[in-house]
PDB file of N, CA and C in Angstrom:
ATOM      1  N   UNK A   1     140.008 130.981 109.450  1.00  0.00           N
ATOM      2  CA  UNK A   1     139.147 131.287 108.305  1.00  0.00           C
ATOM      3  C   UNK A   1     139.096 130.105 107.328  1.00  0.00           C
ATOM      4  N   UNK A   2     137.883 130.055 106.349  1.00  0.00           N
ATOM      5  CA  UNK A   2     137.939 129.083 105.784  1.00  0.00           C
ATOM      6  C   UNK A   2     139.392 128.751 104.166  1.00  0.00           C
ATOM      7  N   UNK A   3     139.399 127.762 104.297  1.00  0.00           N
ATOM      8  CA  UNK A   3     140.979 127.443 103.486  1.00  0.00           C
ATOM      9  C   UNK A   3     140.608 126.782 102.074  1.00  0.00           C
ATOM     10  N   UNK A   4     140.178 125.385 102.020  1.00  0.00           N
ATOM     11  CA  UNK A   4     139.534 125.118 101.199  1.00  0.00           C
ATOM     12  C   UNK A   4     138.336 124.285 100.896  1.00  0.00           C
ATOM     13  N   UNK A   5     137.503 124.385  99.712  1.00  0.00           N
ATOM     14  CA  UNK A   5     136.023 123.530  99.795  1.00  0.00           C
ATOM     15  C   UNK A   5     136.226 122.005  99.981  1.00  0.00           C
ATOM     16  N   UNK A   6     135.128 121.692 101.012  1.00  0.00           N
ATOM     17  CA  UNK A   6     135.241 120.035 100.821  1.00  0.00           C
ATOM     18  C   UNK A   6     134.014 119.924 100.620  1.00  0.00           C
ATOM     19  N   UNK A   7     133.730 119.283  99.532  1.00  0.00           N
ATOM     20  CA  UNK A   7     132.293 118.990  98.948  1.00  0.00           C
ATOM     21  C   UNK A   7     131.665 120.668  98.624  1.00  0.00           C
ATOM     22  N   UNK A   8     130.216 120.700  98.576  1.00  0.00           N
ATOM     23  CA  UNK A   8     129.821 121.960  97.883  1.00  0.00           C
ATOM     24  C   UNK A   8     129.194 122.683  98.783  1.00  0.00           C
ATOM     25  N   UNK A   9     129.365 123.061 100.417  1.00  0.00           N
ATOM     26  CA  UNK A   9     128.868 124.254 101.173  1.00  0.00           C
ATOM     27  C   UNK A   9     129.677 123.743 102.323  1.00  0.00           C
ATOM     28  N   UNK A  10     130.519 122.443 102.339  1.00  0.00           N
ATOM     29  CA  UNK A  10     131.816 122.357 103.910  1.00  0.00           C
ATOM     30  C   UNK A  10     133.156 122.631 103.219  1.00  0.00           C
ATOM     31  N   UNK A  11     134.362 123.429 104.073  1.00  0.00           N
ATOM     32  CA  UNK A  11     134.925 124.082 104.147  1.00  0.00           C
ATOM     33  C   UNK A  11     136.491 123.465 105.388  1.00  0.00           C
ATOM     34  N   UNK A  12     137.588 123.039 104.561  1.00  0.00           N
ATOM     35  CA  UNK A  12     138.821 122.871 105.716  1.00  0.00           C
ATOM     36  C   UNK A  12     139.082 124.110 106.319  1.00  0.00           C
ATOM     37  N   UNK A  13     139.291 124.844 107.340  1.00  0.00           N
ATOM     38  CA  UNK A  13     139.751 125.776 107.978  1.00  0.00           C
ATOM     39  C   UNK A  13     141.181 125.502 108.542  1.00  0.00           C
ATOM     40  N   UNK A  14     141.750 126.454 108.110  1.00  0.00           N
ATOM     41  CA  UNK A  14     143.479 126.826 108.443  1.00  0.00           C
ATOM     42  C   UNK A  14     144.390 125.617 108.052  1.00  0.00           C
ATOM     43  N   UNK A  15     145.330 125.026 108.513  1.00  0.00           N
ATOM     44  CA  UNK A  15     146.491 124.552 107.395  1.00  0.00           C
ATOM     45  C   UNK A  15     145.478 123.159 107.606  1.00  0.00           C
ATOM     46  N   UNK A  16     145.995 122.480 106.990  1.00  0.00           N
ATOM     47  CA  UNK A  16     146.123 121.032 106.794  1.00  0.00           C
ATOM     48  C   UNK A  16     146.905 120.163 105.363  1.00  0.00           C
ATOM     49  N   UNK A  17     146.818 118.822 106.218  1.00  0.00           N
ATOM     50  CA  UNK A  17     147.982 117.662 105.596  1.00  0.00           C
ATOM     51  C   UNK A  17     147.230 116.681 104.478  1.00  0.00           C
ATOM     52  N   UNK A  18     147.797 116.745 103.344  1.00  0.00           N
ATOM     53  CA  UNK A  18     147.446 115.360 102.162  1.00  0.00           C
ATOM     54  C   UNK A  18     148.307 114.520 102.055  1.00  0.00           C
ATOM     55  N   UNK A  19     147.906 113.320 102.369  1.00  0.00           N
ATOM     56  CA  UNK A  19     148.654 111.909 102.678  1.00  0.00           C
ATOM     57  C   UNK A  19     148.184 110.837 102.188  1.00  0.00           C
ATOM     58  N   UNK A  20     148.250 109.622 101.573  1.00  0.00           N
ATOM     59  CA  UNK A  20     148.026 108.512 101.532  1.00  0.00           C
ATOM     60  C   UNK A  20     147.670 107.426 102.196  1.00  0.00           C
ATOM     61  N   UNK A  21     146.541 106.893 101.945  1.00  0.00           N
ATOM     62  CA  UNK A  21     145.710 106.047 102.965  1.00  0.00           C
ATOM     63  C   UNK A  21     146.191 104.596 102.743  1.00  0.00           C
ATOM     64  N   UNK A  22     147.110 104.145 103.896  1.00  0.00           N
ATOM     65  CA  UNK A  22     148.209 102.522 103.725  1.00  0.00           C
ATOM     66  C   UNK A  22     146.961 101.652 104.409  1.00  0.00           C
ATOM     67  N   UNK A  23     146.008 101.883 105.096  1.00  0.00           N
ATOM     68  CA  UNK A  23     145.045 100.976 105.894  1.00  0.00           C
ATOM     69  C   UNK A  23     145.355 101.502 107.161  1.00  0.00           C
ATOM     70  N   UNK A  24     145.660 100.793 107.970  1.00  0.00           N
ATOM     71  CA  UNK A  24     146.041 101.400 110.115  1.00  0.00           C
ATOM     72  C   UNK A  24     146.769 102.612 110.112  1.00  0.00           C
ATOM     73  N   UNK A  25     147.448 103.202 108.327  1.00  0.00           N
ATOM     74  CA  UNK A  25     148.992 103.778 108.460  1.00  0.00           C
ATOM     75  C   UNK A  25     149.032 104.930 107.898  1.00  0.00           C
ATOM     76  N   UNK A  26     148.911 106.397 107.513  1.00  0.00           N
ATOM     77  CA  UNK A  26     149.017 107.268 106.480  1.00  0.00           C
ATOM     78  C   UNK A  26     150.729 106.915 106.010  1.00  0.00           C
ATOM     79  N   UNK A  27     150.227 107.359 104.613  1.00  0.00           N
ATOM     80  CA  UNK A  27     151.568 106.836 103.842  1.00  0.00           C
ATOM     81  C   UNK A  27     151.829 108.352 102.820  1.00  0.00           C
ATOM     82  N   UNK A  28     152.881 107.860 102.292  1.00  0.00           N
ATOM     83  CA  UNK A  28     153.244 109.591 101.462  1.00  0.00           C
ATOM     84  C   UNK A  28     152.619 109.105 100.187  1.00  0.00           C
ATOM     85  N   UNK A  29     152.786 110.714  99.619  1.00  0.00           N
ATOM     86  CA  UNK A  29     151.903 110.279  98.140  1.00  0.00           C
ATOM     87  C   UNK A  29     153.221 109.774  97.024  1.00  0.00           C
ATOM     88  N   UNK A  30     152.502 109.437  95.800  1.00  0.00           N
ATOM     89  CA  UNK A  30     153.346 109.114  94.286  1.00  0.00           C
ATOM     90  C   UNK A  30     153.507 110.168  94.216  1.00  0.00           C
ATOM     91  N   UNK A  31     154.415 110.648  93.566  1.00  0.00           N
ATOM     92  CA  UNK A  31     154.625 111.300  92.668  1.00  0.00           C
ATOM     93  C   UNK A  31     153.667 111.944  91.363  1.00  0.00           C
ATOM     94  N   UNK A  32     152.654 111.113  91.002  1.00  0.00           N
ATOM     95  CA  UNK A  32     151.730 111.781  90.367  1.00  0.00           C
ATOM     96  C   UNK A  32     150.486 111.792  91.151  1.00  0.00           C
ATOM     97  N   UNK A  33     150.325 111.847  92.674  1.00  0.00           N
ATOM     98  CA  UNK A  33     149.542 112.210  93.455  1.00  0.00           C
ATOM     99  C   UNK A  33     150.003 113.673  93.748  1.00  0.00           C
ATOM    100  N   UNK A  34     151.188 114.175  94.207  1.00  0.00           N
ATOM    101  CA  UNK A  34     151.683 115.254  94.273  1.00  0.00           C
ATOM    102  C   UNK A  34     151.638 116.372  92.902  1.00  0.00           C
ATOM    103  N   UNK A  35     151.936 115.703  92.586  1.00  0.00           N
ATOM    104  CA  UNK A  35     151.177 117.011  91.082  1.00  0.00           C
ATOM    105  C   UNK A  35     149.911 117.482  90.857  1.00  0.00           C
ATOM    106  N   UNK A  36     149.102 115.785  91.304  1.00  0.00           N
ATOM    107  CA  UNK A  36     147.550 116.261  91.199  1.00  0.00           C
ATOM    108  C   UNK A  36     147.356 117.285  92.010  1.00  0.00           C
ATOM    109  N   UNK A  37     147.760 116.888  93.574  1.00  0.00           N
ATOM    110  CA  UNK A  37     147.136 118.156  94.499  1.00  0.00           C
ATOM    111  C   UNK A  37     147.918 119.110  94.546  1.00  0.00           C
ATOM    112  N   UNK A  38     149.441 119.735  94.025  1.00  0.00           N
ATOM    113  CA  UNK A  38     149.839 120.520  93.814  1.00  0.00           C
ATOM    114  C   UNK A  38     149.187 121.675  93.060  1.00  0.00           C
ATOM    115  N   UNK A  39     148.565 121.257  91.774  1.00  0.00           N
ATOM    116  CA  UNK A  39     147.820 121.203  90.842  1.00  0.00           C
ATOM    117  C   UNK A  39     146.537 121.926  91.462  1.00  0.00           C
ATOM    118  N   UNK A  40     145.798 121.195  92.178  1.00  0.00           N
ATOM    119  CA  UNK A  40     144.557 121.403  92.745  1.00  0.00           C
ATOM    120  C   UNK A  40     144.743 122.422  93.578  1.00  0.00           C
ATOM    121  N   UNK A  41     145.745 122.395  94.491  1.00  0.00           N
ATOM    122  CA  UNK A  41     145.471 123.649  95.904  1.00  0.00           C
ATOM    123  C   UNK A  41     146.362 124.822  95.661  1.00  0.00           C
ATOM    124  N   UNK A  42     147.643 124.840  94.572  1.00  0.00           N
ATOM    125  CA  UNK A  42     148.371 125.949  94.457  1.00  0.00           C
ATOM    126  C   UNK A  42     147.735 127.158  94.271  1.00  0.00           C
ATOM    127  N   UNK A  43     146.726 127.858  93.951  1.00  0.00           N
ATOM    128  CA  UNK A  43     145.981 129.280  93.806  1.00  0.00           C
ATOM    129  C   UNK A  43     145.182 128.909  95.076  1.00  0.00           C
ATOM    130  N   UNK A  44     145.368 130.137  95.936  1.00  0.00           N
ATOM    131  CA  UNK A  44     144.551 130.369  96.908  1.00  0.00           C
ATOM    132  C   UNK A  44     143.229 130.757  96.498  1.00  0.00           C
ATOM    133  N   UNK A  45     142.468 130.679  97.673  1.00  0.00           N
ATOM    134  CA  UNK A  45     140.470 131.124  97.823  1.00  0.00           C
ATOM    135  C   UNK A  45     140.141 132.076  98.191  1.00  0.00           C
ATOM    136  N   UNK A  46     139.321 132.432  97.720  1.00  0.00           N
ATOM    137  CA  UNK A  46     138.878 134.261  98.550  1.00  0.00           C
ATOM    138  C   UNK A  46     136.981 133.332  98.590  1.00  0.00           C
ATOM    139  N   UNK A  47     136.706 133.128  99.522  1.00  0.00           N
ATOM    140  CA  UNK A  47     135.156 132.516  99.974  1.00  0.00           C
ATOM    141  C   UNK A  47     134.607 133.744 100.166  1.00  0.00           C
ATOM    142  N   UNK A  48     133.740 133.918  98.978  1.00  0.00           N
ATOM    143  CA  UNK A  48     132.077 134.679  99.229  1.00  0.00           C
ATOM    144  C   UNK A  48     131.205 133.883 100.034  1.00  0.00           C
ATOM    145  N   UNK A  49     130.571 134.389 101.143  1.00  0.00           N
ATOM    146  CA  UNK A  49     129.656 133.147 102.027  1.00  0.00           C
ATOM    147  C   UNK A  49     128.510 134.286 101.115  1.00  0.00           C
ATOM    148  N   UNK A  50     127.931 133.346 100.121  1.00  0.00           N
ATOM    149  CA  UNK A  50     126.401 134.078  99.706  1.00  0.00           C
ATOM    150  C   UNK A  50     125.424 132.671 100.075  1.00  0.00           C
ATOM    151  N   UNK A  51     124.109 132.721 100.461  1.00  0.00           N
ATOM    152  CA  UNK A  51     122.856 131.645 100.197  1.00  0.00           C
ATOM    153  C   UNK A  51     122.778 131.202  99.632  1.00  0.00           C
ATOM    154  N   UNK A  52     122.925 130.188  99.373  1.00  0.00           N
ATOM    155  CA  UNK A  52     122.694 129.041 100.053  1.00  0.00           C
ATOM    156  C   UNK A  52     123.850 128.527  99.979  1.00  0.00           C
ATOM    157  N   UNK A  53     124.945 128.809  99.956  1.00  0.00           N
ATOM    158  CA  UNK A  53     126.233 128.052  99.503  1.00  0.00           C
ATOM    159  C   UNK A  53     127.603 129.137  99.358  1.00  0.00           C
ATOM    160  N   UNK A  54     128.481 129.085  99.812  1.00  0.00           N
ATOM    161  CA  UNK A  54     129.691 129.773  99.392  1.00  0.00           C
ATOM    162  C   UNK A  54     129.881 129.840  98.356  1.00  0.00           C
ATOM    163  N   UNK A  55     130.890 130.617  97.749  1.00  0.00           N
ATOM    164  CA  UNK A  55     131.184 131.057  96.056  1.00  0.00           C
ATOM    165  C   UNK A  55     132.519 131.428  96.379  1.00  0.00           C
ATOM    166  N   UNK A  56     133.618 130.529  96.021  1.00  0.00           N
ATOM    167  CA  UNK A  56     135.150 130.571  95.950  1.00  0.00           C
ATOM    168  C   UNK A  56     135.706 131.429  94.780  1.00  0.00           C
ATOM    169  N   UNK A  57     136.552 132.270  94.287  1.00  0.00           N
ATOM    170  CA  UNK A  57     137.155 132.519  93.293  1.00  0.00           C
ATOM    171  C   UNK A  57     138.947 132.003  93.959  1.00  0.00           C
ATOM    172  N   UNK A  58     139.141 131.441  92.496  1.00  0.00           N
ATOM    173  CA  UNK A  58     141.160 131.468  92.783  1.00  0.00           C
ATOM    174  C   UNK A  58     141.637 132.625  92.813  1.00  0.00           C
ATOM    175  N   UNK A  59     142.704 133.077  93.348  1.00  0.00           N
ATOM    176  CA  UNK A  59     143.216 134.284  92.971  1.00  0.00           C
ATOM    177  C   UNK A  59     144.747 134.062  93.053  1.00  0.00           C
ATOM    178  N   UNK A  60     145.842 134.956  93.361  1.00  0.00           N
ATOM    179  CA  UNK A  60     147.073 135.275  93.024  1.00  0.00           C
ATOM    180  C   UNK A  60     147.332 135.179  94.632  1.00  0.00           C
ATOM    181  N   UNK A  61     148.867 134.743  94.688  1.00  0.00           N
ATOM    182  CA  UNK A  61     148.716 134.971  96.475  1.00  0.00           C
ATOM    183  C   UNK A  61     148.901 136.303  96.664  1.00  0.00           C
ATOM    184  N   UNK A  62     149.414 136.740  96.007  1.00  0.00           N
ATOM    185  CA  UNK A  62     149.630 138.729  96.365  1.00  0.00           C
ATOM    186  C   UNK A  62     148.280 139.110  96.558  1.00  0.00           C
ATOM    187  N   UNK A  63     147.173 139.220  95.488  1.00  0.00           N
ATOM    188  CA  UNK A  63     145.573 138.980  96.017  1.00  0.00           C
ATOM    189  C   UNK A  63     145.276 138.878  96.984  1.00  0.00           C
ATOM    190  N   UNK A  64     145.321 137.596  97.373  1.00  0.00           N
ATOM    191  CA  UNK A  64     144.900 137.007  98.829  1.00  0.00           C
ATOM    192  C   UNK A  64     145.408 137.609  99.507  1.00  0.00           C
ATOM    193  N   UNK A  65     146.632 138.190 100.153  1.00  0.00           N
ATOM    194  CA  UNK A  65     147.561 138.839 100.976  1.00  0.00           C
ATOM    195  C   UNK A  65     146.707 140.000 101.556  1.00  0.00           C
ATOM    196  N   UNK A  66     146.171 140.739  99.986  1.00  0.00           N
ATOM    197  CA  UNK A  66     145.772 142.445  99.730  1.00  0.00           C
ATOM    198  C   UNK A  66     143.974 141.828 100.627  1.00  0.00           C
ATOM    199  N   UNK A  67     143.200 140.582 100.550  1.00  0.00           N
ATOM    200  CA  UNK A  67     141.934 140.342 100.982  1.00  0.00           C
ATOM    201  C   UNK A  67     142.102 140.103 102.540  1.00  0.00           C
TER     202      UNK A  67
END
């Protein structure tokens, strides 16, 4: 199922990894890279697929659990 928005109507499906781009190499993040996306992905998605575009709300993970 879909996990989270990438851009405004594509969609990551099921787990995936945030890493740092070294050039040939993924690299780990700073420390204030990890907060950002901590920040960003900690509340889960409940995806409305409405026309022309999906409609995300955050919710609680107990929420999500109960969807």
């Amino acid at each position: 199922p879909p996990n989270r928005l990438y851009g405004p109507t594509d969609f990551f499906a099921g787990p995936f990894l945030i890493c740092g781009d070294g050039g040939e190499d993924l690299i780990s993040l700073t420390d204030s890279q990890i907060t950002k996306y901590e920040k960003k992905y900690h509340s889960p998605l409940i995806f409305l697929e409405l026309y022309p575009k999906p409609i995300t709300l955050k919710c609680t993970p107990e929420l999500y659990a109960k969807c």
